[in-house]
Protein backbone atom coordinates (compact mmCIF):
# COMPACT_ATOMS: atom_id res chain seq x y z
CA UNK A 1 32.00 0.98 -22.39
CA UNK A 2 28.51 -0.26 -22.09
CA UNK A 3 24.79 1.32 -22.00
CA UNK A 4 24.85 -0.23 -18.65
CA UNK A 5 28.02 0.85 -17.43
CA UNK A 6 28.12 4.94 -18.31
CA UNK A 7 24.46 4.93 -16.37
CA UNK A 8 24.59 2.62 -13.77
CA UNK A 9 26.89 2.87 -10.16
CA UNK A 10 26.03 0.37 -7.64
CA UNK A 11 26.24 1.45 -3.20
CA UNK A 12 26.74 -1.43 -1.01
CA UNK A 13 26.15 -0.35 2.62
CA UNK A 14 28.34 -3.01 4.69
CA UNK A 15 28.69 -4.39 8.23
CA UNK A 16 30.84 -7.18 8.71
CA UNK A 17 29.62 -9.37 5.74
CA UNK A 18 33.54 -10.51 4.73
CA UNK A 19 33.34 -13.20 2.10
CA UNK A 20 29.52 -11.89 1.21
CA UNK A 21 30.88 -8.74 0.32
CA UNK A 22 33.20 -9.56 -2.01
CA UNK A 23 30.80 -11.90 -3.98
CA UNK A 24 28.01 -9.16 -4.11
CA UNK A 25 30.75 -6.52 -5.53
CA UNK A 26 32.14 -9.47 -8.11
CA UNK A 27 28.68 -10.03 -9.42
CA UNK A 28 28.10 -6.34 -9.92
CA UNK A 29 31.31 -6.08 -11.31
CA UNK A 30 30.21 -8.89 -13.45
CA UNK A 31 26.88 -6.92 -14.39
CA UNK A 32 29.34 -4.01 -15.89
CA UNK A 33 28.17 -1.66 -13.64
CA UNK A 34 30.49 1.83 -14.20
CA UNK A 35 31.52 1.57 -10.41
CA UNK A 36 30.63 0.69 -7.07
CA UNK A 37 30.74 2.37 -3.51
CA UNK A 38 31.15 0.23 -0.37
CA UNK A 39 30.17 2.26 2.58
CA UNK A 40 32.55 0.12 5.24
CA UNK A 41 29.44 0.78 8.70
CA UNK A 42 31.67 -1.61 10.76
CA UNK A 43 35.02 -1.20 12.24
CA UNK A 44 37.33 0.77 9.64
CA UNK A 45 39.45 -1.57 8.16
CA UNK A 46 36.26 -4.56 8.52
CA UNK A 47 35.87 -4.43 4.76
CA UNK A 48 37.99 -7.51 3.56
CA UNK A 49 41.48 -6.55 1.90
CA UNK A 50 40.46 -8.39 -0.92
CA UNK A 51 37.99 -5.56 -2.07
CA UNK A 52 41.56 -3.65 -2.73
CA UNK A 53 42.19 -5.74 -5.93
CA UNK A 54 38.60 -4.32 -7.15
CA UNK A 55 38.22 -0.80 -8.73
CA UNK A 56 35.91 -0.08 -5.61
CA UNK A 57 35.48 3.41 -4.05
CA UNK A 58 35.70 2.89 -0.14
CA UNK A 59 33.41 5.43 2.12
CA UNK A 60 34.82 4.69 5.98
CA UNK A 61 33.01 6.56 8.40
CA UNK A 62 34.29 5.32 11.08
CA UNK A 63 30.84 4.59 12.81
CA UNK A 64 27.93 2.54 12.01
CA UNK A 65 25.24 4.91 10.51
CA UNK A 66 22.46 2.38 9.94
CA UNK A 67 21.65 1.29 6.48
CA UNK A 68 19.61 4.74 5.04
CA UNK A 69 22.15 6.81 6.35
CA UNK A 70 24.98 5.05 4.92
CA UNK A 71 23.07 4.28 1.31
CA UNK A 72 22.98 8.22 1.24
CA UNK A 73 26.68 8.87 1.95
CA UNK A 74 27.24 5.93 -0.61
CA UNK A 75 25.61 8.05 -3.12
CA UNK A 76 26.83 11.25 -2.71
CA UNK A 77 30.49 9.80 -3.11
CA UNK A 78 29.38 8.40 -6.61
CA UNK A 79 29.65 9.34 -9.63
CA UNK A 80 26.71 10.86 -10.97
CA UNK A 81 24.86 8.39 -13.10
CA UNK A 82 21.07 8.24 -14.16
CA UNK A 83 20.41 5.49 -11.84
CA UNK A 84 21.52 4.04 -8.95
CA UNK A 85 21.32 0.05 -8.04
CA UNK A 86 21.32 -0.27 -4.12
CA UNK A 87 22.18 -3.56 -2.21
CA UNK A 88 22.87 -5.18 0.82
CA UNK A 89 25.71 -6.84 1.16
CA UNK A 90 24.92 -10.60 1.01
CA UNK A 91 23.52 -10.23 -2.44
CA UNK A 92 24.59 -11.57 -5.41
CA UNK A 93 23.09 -9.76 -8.81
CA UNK A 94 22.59 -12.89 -11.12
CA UNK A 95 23.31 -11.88 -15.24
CA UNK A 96 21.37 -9.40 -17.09
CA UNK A 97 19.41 -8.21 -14.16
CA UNK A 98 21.05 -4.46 -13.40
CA UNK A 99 20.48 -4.43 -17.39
CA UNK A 100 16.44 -5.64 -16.90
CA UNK A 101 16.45 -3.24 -13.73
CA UNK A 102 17.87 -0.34 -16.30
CA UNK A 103 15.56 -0.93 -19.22
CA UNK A 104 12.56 -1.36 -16.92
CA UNK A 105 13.16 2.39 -15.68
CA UNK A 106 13.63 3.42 -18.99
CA UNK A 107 10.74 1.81 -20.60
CA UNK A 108 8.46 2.96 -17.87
CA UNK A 109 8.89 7.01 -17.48
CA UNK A 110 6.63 7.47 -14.67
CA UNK A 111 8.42 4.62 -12.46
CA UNK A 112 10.76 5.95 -9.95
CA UNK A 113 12.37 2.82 -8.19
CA UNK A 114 11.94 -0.64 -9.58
CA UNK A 115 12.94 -4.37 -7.29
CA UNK A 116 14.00 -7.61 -8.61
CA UNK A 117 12.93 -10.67 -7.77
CA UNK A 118 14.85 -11.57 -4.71
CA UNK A 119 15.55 -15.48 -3.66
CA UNK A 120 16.41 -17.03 -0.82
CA UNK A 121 19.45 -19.22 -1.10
CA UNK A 122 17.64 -22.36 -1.18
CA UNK A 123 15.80 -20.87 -4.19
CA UNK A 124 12.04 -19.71 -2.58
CA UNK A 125 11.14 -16.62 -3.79
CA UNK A 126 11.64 -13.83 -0.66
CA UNK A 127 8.17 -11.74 -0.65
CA UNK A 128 9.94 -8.50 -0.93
CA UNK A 129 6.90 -6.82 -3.00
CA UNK A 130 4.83 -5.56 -0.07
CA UNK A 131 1.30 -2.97 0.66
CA UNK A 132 1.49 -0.35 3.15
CA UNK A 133 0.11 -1.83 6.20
CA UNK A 134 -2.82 0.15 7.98
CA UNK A 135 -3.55 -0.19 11.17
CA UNK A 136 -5.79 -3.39 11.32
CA UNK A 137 -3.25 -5.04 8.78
CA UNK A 138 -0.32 -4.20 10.39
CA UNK A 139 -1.95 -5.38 14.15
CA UNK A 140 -2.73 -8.52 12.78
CA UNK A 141 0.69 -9.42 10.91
CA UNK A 142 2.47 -8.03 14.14
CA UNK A 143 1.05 -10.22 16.76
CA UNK A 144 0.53 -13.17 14.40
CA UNK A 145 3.40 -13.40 12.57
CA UNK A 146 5.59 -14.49 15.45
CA UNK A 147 3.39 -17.07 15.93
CA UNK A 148 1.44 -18.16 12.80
CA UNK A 149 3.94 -17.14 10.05
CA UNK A 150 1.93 -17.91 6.98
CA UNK A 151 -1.71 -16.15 8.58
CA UNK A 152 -3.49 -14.08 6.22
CA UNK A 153 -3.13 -10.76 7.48
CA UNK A 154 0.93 -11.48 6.93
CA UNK A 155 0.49 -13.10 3.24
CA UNK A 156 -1.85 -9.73 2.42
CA UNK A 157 0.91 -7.79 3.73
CA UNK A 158 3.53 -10.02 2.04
CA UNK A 159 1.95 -9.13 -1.53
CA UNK A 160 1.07 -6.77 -4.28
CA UNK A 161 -2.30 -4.81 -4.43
CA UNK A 162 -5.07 -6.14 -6.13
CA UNK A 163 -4.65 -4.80 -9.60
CA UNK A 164 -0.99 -6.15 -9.55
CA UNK A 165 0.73 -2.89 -8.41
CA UNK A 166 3.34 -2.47 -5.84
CA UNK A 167 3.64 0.09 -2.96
CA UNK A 168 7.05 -0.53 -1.69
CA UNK A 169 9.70 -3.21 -2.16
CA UNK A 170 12.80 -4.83 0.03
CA UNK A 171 15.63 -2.20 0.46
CA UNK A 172 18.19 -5.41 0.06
CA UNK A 173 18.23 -4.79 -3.48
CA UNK A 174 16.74 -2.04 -5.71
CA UNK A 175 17.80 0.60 -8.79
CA UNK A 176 16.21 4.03 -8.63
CA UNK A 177 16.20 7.41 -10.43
CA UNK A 178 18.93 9.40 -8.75
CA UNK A 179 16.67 12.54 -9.49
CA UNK A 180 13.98 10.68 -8.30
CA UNK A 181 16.24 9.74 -4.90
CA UNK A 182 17.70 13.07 -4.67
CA UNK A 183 14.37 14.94 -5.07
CA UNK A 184 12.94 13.46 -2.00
CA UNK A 185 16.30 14.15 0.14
CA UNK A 186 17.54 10.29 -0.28
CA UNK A 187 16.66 8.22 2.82
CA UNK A 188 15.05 9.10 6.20
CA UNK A 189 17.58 9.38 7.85
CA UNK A 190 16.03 9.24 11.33
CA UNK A 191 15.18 5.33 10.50
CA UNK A 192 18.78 3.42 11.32
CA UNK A 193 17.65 0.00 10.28
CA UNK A 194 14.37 -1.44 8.79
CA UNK A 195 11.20 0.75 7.07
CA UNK A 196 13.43 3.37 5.72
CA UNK A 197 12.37 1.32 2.53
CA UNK A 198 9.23 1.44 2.63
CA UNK A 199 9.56 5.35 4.11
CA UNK A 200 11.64 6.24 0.77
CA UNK A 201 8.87 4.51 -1.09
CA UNK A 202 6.23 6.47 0.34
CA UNK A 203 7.97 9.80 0.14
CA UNK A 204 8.63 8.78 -3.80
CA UNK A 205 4.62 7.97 -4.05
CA UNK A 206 3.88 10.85 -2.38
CA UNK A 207 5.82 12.93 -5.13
CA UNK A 208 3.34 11.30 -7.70
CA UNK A 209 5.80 8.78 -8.72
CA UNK A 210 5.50 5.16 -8.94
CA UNK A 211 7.15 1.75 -7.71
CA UNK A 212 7.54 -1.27 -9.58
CA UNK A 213 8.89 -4.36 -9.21
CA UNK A 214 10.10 -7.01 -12.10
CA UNK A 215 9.81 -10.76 -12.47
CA UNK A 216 12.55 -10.35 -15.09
CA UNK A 217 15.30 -9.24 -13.17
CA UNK A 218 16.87 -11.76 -10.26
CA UNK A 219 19.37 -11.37 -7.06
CA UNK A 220 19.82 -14.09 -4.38
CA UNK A 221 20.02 -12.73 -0.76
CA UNK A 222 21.72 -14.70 2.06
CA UNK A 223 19.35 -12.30 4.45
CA UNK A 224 20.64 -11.22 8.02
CA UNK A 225 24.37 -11.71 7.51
CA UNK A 226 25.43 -8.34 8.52
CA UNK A 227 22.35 -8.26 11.49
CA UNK A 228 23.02 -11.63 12.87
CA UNK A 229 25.80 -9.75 15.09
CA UNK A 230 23.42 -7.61 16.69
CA UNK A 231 20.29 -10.00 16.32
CA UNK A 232 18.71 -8.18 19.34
CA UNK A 233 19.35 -4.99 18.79
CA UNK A 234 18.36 -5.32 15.43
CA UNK A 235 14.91 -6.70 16.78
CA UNK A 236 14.11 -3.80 18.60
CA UNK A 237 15.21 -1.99 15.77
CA UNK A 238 12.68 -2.99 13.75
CA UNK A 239 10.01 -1.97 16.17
CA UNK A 240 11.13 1.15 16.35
CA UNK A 241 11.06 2.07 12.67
CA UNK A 242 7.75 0.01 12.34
CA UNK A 243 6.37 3.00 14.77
CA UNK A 244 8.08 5.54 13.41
CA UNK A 245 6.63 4.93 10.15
CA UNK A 246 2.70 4.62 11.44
CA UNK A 247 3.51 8.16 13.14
CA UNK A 248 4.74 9.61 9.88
CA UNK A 249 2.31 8.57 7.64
CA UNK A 250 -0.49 8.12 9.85
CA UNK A 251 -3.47 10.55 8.28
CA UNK A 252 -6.71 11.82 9.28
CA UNK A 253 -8.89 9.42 11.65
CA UNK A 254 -5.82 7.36 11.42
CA UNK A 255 -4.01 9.56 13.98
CA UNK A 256 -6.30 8.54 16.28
CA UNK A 257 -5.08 4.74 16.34
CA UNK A 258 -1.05 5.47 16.57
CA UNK A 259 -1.62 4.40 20.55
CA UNK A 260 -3.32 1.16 20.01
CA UNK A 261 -0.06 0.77 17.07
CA UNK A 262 2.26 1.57 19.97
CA UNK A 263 0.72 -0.91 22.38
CA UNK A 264 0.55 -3.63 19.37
CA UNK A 265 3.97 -3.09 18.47
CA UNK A 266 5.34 -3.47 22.35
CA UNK A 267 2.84 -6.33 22.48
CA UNK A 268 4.72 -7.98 19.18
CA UNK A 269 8.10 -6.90 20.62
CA UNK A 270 7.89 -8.64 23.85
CA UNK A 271 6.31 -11.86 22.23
CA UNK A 272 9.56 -12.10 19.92
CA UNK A 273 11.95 -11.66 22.53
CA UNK A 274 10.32 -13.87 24.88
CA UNK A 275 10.60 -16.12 22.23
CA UNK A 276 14.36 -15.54 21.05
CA UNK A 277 15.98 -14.57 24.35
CA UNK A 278 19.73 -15.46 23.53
CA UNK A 279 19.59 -13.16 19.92
């Protein structure tokens, strides 16, 4: 058996992502990863039959727990390996990379949770290597971005920090130290979709460990497969956590603007909507 495979087990947190799915698990299966846990959040029974042929460990709770939630079931039903790659379902993990991810973490001691580089389908990179937002960044991408999707506030946002490093990156696709993920209690679990990666990445921070992202290691993501079904709620969603997470983390004077984030968020909320009513 492989280096990769005795210390690497993939989770894949799905909802509804059929012929996605089974592509994402093939190309980890592909990467020799030791085994992988689909966490079925749809319908039991949703997760295609085809999975069956595949040495895959199924975890059906019979309810959709939101992606955190379920990533944190996914890895308490796995076996217990150094680290842990975590992806969405409409992923696919091109060659080498869980091995880049692995040797990255293992070069680099004080890194705690390390991102590929993620591509869209038509090959664009995805800007999944991303800055906290405060609160004049974060106002600005809000009620821009709908609007002006390439504005400065939303490329600052959309990038690394100055000297090069990286506060949080995209939950679609990611390998962490378990310890690392274990020692700050997994996921948030009171985020059910969007921000729980950058919360995770902040509580990791917070611990005095770093995050890192990789040029070296590549996934493709589809994006928005499993969400499509529930576009709206999904948008409102992402509000939500976007609050939560200014609440949480907001510190000193700080606290003082969480109101003025609440009425920019609504603001930004209402504009999208308006703008998508039939999602």
């Amino acid at each position: 058996m492989s280096e990769v495979a005795n210390d690497v087990v993939a989770v894949v947190v799905d909802y509804h992502a059929d012929q996605f799915l089974i592509e994402c698990v093939d190309s980890l299966f592909d990467n020799d990863v030791s085994q992988v846990v689909v966490v079925e959040n749809g319908e039991v029974g949703s997760v295609p039959a085809a999975l069956l042929d595949h040495d895959v460990i199924l975890v059906s709770p019979g309810v959709n727990l939101g992606y955190g939630r379920g990533v944190n079931r996914g890895v308490a039903a796995a076996r217990a390996t150094p680290y842990v790659l975590v992806s969405n379902p409409d992923v696919v993990v091109h060659d080498g990379a869980v091995q880049v991810l692995m040797e990255y973490l293992d070069h680099h001691r004080d890194v705690a949770l390390v991102g590929p580089t993620i591509l869209r389908p038509d090959g664009t990179v995805y800007p999944s290597m991303r800055v906290f937002p405060n609160v004049v960044l974060a106002g600005l991408h809000a009620i821009l971005a709908p609007i002006w999707p390439n504005n400065p506030a939303t490329q600052r946002y959309r990038s690394t920090r100055a000297d090069g490093s990286v506060d949080w990156v995209s939950g679609a696709c990611f390998m962490v130290r378990r310890a690392a993920f274990e020692e700050v209690g997994g996921f948030d679990e009171r985020y059910f979709m969007f921000a729980e990666d950058m919360a995770l990445c902040w509580a990791l921070r917070e611990r005095g460990h770093r995050v890192a992202a990789t040029s070296d290691a590549v996934v493709t993501h589809v994006e928005g497969v499993s969400r499509a079904r529930v576009s709206r709620e999904m948008v409102i969603a992402h509000h939500k956590s976007a609050m939560r997470f200014e609440i949480q983390t907001a510190r000193g004077w700080r606290r003082l603007l969480v109101p003025l984030a609440s009425v920019v968020l609504s603001v930004r909320l209402a504009l999208v909507l308006i703008a998508r009513p039939k999602i």
